[in-house]
PDB file of N, CA and C in Angstrom:
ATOM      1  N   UNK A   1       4.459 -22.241  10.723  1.00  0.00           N
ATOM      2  CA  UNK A   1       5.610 -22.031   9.846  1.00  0.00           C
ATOM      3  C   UNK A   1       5.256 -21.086   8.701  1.00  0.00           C
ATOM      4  N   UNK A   2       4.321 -21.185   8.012  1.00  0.00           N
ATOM      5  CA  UNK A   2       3.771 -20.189   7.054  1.00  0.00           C
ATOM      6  C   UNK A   2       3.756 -18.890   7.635  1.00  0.00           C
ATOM      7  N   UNK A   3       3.369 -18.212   9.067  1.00  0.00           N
ATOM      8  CA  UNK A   3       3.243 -16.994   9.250  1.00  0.00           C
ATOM      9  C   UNK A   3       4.545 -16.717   9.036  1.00  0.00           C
ATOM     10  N   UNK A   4       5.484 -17.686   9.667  1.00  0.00           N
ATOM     11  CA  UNK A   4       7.132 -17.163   9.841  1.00  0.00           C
ATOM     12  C   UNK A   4       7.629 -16.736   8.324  1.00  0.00           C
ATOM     13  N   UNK A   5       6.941 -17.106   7.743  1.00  0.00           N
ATOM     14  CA  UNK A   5       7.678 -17.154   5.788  1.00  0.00           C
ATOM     15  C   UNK A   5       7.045 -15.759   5.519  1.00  0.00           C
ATOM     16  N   UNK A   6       6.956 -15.944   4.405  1.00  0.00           N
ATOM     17  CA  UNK A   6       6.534 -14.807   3.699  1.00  0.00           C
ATOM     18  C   UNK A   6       4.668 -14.429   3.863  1.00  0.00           C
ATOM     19  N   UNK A   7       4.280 -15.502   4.345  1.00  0.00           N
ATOM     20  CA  UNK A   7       3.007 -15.176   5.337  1.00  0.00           C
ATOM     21  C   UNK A   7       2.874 -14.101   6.187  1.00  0.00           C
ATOM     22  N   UNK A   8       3.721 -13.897   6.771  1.00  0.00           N
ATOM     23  CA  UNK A   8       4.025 -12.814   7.550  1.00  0.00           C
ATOM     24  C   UNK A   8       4.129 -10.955   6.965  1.00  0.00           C
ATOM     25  N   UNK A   9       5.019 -11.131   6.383  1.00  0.00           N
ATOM     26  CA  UNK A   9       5.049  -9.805   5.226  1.00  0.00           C
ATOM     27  C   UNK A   9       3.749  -9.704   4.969  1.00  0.00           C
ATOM     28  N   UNK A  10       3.198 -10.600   3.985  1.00  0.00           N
ATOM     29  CA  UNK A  10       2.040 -10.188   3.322  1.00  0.00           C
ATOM     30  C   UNK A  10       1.333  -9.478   4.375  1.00  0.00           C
ATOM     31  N   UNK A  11       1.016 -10.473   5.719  1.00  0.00           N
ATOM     32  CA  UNK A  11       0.146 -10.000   6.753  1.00  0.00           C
ATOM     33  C   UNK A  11       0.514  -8.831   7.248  1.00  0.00           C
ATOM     34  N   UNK A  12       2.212  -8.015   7.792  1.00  0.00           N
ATOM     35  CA  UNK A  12       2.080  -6.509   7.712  1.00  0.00           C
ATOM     36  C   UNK A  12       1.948  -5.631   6.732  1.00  0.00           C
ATOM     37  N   UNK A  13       2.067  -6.307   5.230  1.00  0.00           N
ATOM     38  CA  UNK A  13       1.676  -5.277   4.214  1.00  0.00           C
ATOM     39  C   UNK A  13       0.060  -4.652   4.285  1.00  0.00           C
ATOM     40  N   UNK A  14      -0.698  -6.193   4.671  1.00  0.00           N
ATOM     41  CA  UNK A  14      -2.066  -6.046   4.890  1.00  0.00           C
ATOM     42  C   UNK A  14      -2.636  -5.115   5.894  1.00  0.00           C
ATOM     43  N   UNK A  15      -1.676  -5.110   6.823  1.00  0.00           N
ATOM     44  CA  UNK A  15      -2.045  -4.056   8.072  1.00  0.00           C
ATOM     45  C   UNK A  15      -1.115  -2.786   8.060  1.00  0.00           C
ATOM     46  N   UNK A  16      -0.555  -2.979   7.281  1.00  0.00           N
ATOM     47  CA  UNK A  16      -0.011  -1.407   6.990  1.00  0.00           C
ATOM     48  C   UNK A  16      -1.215  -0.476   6.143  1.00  0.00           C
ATOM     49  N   UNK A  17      -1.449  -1.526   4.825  1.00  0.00           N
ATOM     50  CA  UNK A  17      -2.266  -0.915   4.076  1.00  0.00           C
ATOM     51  C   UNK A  17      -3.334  -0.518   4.635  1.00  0.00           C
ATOM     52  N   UNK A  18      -3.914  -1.150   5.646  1.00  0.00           N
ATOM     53  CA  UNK A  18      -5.360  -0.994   6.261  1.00  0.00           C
ATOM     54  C   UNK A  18      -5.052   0.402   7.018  1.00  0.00           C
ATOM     55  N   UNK A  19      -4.112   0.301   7.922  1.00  0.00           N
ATOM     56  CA  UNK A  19      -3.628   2.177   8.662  1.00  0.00           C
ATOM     57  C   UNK A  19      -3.749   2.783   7.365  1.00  0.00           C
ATOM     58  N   UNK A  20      -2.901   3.181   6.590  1.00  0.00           N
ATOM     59  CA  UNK A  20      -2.477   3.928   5.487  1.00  0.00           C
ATOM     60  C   UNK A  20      -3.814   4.525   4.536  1.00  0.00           C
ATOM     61  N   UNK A  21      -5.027   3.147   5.237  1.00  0.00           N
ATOM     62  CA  UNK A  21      -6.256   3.863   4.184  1.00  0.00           C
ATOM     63  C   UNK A  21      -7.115   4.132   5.253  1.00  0.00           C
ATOM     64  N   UNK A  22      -6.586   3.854   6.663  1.00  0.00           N
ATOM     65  CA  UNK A  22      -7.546   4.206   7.547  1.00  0.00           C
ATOM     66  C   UNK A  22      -7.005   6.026   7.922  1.00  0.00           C
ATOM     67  N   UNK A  23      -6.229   5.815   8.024  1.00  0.00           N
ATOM     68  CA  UNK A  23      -5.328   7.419   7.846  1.00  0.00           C
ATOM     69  C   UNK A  23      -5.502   8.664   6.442  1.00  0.00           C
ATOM     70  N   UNK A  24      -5.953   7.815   5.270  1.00  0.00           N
ATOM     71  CA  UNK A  24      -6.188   8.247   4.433  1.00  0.00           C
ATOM     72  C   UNK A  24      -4.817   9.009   3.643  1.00  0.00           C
ATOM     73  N   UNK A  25      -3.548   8.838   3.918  1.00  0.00           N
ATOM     74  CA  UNK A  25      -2.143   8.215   3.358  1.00  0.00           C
ATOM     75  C   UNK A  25      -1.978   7.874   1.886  1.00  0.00           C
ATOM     76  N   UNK A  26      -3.191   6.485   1.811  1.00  0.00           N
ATOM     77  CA  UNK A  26      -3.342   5.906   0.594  1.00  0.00           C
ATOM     78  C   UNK A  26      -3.657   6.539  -0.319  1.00  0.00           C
ATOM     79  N   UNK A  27      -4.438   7.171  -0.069  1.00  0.00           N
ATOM     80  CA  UNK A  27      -5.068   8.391  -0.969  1.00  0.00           C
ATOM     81  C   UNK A  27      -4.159   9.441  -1.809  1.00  0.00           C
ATOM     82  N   UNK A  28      -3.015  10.080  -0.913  1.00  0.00           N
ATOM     83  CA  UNK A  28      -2.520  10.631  -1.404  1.00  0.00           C
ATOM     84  C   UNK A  28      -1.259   9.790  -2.120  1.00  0.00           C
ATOM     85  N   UNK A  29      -1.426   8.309  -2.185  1.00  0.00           N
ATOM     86  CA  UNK A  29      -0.187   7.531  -2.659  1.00  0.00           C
ATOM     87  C   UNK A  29      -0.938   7.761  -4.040  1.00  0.00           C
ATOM     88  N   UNK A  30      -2.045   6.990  -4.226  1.00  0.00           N
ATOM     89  CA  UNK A  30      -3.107   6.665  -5.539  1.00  0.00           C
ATOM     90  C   UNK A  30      -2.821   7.591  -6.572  1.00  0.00           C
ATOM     91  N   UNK A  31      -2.767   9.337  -5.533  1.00  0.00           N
ATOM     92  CA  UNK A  31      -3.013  10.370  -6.440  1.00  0.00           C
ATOM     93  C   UNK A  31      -1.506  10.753  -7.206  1.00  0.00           C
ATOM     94  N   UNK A  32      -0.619   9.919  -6.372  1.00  0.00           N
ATOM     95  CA  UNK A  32       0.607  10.828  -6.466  1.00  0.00           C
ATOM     96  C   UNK A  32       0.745   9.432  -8.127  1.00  0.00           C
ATOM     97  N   UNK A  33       0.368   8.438  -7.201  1.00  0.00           N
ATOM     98  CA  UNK A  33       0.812   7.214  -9.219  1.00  0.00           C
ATOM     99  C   UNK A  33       0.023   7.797  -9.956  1.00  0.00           C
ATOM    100  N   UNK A  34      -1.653   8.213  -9.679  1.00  0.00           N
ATOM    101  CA  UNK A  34      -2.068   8.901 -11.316  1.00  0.00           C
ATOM    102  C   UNK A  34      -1.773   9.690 -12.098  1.00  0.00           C
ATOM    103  N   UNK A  35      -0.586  10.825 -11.093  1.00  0.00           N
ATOM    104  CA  UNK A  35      -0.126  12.474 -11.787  1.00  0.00           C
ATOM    105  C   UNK A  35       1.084  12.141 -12.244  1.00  0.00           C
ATOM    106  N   UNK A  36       1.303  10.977 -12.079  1.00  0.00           N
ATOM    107  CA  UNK A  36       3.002  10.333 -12.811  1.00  0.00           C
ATOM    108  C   UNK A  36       2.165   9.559 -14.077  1.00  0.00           C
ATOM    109  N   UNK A  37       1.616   9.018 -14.115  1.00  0.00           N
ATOM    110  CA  UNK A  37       1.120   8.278 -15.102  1.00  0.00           C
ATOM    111  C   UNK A  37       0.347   9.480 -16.263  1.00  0.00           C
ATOM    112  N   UNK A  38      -0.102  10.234 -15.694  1.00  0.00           N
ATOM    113  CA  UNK A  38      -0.769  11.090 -16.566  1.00  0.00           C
ATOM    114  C   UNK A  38       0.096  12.089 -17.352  1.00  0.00           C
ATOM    115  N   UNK A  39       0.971  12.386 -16.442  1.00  0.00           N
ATOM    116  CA  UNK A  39       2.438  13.356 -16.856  1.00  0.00           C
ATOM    117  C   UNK A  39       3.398  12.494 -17.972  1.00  0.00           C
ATOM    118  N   UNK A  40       3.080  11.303 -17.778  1.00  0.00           N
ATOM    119  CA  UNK A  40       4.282  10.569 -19.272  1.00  0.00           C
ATOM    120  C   UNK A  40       2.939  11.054 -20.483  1.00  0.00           C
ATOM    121  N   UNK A  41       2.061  10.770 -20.207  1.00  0.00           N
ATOM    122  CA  UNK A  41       1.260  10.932 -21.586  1.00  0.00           C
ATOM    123  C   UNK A  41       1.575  12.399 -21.823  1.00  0.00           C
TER     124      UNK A  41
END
């Protein structure tokens, strides 16, 4: 019953994230929040 809940999500967020940094994706997510964060300052 837990996988069916929100167990589940977490677990494809977890395996999305894992492609996304196995793809190296993530990388360009990281860079894209630091040049927004750096651009308000």
């Amino acid at each position: 019953n837990f996988w069916k809940g929100g167990g589940s999500r977490a677990a494809l967020k977890a395996v999305s994230l894992g492609k996304s940094l196995s793809t190296g994706n993530s990388k360009s997510f990281f860079v894209r929040q630091r040049s927004k964060k750096s651009n308000k300052t």
